[in-house]
C-alpha atoms as a PDB file:
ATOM      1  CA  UNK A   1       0.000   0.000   0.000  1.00  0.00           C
ATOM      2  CA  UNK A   2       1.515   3.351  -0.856  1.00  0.00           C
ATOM      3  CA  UNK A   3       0.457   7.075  -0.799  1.00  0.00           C
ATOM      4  CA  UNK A   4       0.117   7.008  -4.681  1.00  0.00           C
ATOM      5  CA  UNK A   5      -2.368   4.364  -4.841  1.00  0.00           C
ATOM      6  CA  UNK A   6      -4.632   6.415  -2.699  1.00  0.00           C
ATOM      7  CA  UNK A   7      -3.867   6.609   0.446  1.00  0.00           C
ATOM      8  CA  UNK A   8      -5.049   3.884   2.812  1.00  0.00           C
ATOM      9  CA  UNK A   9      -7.061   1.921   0.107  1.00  0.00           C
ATOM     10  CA  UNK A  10      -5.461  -0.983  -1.803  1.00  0.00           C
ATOM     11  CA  UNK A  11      -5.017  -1.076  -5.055  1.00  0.00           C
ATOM     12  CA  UNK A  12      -8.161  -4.031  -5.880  1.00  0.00           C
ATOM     13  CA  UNK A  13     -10.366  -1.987  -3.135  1.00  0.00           C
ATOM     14  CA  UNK A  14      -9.942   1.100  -5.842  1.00  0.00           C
ATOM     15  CA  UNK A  15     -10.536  -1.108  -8.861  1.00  0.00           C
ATOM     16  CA  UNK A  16     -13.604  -2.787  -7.647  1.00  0.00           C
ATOM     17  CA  UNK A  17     -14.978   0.668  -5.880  1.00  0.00           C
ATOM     18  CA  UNK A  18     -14.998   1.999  -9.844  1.00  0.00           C
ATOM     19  CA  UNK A  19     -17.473  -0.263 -11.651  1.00  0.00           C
ATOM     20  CA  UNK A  20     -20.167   1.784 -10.430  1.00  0.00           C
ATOM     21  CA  UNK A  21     -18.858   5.206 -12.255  1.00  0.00           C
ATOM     22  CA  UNK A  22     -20.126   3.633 -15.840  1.00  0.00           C
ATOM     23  CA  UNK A  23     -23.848   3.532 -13.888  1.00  0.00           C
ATOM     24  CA  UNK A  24     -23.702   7.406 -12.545  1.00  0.00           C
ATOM     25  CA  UNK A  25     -22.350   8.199 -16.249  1.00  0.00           C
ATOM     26  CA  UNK A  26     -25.240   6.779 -18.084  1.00  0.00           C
ATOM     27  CA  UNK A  27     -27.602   8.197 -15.985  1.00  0.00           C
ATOM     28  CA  UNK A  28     -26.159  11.637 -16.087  1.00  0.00           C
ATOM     29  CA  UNK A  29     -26.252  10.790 -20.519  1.00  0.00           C
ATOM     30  CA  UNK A  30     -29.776   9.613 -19.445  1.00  0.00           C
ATOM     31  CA  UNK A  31     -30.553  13.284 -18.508  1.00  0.00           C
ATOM     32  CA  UNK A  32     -29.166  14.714 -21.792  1.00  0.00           C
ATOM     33  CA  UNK A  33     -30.893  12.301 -23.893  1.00  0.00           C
ATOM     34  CA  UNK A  34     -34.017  12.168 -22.495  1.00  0.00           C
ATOM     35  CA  UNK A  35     -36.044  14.713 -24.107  1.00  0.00           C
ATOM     36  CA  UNK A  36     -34.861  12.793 -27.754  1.00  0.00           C
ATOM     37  CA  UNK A  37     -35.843   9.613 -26.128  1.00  0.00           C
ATOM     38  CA  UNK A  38     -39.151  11.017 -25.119  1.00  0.00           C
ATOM     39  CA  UNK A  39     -39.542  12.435 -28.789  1.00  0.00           C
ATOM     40  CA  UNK A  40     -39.171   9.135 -30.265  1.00  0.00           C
ATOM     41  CA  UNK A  41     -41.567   7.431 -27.999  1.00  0.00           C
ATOM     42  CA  UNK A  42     -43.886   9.889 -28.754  1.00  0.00           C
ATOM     43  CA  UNK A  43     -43.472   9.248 -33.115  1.00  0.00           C
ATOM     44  CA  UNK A  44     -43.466   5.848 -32.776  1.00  0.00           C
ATOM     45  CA  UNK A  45     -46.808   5.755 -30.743  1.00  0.00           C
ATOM     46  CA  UNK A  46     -48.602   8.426 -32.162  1.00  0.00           C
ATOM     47  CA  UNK A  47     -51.846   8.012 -34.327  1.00  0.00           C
ATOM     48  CA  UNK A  48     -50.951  11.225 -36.413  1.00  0.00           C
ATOM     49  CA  UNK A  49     -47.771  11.178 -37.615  1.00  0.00           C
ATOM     50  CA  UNK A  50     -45.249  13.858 -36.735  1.00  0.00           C
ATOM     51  CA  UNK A  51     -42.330  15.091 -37.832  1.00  0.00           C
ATOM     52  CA  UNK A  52     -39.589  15.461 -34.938  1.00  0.00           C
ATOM     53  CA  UNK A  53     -39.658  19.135 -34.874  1.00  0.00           C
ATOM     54  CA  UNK A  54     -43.733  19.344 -35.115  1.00  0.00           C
ATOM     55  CA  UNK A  55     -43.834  16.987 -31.895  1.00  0.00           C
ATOM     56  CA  UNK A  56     -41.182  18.930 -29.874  1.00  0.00           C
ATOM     57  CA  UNK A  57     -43.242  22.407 -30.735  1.00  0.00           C
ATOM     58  CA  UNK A  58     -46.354  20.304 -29.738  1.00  0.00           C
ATOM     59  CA  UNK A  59     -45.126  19.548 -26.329  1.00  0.00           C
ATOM     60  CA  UNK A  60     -43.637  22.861 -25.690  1.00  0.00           C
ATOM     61  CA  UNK A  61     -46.432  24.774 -26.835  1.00  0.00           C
ATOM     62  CA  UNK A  62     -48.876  22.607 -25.266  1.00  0.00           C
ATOM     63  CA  UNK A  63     -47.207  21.836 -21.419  1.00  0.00           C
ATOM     64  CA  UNK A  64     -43.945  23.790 -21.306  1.00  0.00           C
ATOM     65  CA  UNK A  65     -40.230  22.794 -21.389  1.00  0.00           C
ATOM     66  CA  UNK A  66     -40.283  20.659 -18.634  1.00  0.00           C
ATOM     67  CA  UNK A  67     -42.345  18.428 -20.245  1.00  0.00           C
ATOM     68  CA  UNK A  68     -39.857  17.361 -22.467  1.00  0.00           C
ATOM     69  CA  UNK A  69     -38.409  15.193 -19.085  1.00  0.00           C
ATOM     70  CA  UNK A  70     -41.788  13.604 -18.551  1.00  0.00           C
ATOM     71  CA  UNK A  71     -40.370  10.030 -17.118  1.00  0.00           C
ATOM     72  CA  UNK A  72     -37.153  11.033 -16.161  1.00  0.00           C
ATOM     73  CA  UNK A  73     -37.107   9.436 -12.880  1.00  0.00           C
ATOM     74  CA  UNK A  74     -38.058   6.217 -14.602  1.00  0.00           C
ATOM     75  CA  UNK A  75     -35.397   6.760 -17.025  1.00  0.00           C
ATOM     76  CA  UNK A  76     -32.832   7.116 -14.337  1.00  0.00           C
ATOM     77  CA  UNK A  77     -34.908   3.811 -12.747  1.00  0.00           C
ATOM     78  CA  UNK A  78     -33.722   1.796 -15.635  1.00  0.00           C
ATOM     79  CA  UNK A  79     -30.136   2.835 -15.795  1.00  0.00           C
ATOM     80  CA  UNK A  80     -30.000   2.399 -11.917  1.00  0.00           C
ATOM     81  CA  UNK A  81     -30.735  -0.841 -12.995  1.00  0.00           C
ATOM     82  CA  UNK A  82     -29.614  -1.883 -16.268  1.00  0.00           C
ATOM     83  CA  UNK A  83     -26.675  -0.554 -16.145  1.00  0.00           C
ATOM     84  CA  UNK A  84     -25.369  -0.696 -12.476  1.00  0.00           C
ATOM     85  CA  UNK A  85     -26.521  -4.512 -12.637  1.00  0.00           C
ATOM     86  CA  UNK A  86     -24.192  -4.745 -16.192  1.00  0.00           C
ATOM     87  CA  UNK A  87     -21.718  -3.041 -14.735  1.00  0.00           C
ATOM     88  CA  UNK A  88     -21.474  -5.132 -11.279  1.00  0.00           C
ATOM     89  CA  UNK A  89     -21.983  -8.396 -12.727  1.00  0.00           C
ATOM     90  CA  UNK A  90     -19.069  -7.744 -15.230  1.00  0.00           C
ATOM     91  CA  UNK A  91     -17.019  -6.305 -12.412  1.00  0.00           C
ATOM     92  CA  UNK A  92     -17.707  -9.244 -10.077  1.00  0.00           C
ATOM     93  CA  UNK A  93     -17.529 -11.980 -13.132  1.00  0.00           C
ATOM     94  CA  UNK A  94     -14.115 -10.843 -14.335  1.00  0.00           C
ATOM     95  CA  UNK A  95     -12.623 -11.971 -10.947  1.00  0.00           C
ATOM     96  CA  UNK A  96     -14.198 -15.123 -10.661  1.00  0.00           C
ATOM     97  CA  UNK A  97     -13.738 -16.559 -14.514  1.00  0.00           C
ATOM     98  CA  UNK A  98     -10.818 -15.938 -17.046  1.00  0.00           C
ATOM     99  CA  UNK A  99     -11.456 -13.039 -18.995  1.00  0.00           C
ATOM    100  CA  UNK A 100      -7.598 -12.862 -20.710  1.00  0.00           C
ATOM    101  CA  UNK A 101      -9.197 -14.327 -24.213  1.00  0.00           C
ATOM    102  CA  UNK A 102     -11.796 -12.157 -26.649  1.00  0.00           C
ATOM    103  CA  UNK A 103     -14.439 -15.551 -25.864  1.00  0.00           C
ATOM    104  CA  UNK A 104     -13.928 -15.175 -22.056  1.00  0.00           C
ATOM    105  CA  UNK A 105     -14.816 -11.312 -22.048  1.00  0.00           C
ATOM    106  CA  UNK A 106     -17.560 -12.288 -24.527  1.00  0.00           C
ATOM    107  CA  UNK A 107     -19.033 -15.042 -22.341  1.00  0.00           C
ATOM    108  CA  UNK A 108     -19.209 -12.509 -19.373  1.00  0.00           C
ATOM    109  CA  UNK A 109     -20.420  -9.295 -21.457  1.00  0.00           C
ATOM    110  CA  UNK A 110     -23.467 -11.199 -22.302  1.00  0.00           C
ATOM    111  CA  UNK A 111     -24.457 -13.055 -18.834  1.00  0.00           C
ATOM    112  CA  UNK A 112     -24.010  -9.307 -17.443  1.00  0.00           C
ATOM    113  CA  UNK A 113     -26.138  -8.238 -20.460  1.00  0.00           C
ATOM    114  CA  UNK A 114     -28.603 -10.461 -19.851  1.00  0.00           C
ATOM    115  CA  UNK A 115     -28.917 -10.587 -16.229  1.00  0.00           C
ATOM    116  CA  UNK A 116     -29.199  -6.416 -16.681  1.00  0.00           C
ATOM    117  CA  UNK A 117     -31.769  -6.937 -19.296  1.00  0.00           C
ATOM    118  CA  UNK A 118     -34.246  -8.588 -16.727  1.00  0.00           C
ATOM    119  CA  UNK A 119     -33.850  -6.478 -14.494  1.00  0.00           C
ATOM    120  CA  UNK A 120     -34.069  -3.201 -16.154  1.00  0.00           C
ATOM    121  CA  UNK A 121     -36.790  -4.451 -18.844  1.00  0.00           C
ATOM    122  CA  UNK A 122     -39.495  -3.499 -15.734  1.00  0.00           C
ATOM    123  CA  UNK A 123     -38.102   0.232 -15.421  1.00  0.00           C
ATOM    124  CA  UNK A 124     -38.498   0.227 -19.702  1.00  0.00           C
ATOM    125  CA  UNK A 125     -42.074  -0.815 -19.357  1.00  0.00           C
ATOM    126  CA  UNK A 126     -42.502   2.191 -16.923  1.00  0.00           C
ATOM    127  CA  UNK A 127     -40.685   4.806 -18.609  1.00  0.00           C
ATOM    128  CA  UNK A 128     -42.593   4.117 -21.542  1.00  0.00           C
ATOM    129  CA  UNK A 129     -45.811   4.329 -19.658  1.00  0.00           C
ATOM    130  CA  UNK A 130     -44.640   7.179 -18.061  1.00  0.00           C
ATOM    131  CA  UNK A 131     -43.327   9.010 -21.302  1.00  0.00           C
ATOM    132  CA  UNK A 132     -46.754   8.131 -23.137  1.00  0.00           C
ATOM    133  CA  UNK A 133     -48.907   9.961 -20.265  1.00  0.00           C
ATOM    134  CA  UNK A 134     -47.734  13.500 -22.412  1.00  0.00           C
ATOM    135  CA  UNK A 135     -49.975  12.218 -25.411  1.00  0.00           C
ATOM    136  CA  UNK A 136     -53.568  11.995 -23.468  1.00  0.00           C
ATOM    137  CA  UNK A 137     -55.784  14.770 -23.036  1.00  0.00           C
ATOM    138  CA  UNK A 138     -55.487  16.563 -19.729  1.00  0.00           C
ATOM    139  CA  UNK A 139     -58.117  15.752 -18.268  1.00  0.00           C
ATOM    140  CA  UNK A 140     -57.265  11.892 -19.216  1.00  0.00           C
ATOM    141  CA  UNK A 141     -54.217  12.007 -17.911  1.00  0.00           C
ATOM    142  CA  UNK A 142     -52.791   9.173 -14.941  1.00  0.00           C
ATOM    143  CA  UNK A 143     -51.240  11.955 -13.872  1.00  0.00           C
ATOM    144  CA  UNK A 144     -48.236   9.773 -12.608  1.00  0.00           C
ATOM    145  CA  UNK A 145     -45.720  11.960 -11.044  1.00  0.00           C
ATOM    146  CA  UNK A 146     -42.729   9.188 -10.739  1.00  0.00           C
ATOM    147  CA  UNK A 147     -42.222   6.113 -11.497  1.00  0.00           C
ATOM    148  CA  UNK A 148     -43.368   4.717  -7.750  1.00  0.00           C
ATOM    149  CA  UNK A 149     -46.657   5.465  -8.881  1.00  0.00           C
ATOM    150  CA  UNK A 150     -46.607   3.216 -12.248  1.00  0.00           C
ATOM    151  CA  UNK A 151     -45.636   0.282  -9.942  1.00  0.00           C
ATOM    152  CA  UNK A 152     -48.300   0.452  -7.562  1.00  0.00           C
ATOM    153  CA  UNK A 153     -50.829   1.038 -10.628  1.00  0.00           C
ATOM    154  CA  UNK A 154     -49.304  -1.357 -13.019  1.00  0.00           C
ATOM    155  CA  UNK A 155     -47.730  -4.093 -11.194  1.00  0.00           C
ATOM    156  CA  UNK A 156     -49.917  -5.503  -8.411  1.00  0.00           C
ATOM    157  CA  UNK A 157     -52.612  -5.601 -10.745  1.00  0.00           C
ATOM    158  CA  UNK A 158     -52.884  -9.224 -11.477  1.00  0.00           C
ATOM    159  CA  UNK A 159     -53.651  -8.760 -15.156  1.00  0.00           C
ATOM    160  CA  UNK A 160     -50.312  -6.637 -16.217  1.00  0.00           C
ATOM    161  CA  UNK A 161     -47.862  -8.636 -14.127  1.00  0.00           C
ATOM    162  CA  UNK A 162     -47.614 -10.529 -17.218  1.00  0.00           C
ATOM    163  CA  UNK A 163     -46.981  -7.660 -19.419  1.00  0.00           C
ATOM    164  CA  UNK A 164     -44.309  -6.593 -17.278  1.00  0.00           C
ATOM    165  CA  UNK A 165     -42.576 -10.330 -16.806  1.00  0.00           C
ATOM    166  CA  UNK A 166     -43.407 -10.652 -20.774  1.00  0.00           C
ATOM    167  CA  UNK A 167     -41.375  -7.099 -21.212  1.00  0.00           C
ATOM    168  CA  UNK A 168     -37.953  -8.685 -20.567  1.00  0.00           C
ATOM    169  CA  UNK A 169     -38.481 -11.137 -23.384  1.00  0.00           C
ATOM    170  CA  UNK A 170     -36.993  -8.929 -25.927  1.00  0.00           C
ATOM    171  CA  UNK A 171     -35.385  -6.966 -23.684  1.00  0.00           C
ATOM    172  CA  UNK A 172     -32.780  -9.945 -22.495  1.00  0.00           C
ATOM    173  CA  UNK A 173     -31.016 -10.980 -26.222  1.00  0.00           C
ATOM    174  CA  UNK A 174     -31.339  -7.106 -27.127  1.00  0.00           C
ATOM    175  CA  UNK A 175     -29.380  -6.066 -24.593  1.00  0.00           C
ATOM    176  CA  UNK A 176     -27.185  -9.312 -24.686  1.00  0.00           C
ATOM    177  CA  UNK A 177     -26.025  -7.944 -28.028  1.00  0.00           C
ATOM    178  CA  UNK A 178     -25.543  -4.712 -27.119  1.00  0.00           C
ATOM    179  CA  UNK A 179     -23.254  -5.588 -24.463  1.00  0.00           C
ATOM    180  CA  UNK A 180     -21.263  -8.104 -26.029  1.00  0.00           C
ATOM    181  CA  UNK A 181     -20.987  -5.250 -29.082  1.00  0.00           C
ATOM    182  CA  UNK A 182     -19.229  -2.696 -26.822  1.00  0.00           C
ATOM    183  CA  UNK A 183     -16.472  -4.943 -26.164  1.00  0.00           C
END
């Protein structure tokens, strides 16, 4: 242990402590991105089609500039998730198998992918519904303020726990490949 290393924490406590920085950085991207995110929800769920720009001036003109982060709390939800699961399992993995070849760091990409798909896919499933709330009428509105509020609505009601069990279906080899692609 030296002063360069940091002080009184080993070298592996300092390596380990870091996985979790890729999980604050996507959700601070999360916060840039959103409003495009929400945008492109928005097109590919509309009835009338919209151009980009027409749908932004929409929700602007209609509910103001903050409405452009409708969801965000689910948003950061799912990268809590996703991506702190991703990260972790990867971290955690490369210690206990061999990841010196391409195939071992392969392997472990995608069980981290996969394991971070399942357990984000019910945070997707709420930022959606979340995201989609702009699009109704006010006085149709759920009016959900954060994501808490989608679970206790969506979830314990027996007929949508399969929607959001079925929601990680195509979320799992989705995000399989996009792990095992960032290598």
């Amino acid at each position: 242990m030296s002063i360069r290393r940091g002080g009184l924490m080993s070298y592996n406590q300092r390596r380990i402590a870091r996985w979790y920085f890729g999980g604050l950085a996507s959700s601070m991207a999360a916060m840039v991105t959103h409003p495009i995110d929400l945008i492109k929800v928005l097109i590919q769920t509309q009835a009338v089609k919209l151009s980009v720009v027409q749908t932004t001036r929409k929700i602007v003109k209609e509910q103001g500039v903050l409405a452009m982060y409708n969801g965000i709390s689910a948003s950061m939800l799912r990268q809590y998730t996703y991506t702190l699961a991703r990260f972790g399992i990867y971290s955690v993995g490369s210690g206990a198998m061999d990841t010196s070849t391409m195939g071992g760091k392969t392997l472990l990409a995608a069980i981290a992918g996969g394991i971070g798909g399942f357990v984000g896919a019910p945070a997707d499933l709420i930022n959606v519904r979340l995201q989609n709330d702009v699009k109704l009428p006010p006085e149709k509105r759920r009016k959900f303020n954060k994501y808490s509020t989608v679970e206790i609505e969506v979830f314990p009601n027996l007929q949508n726990i399969p929607i959001g069990m079925l929601s990680a279906v195509p979320a799992v080899p989705r995000r399989v490949r996009e792990t095992t692609n960032t290598l």
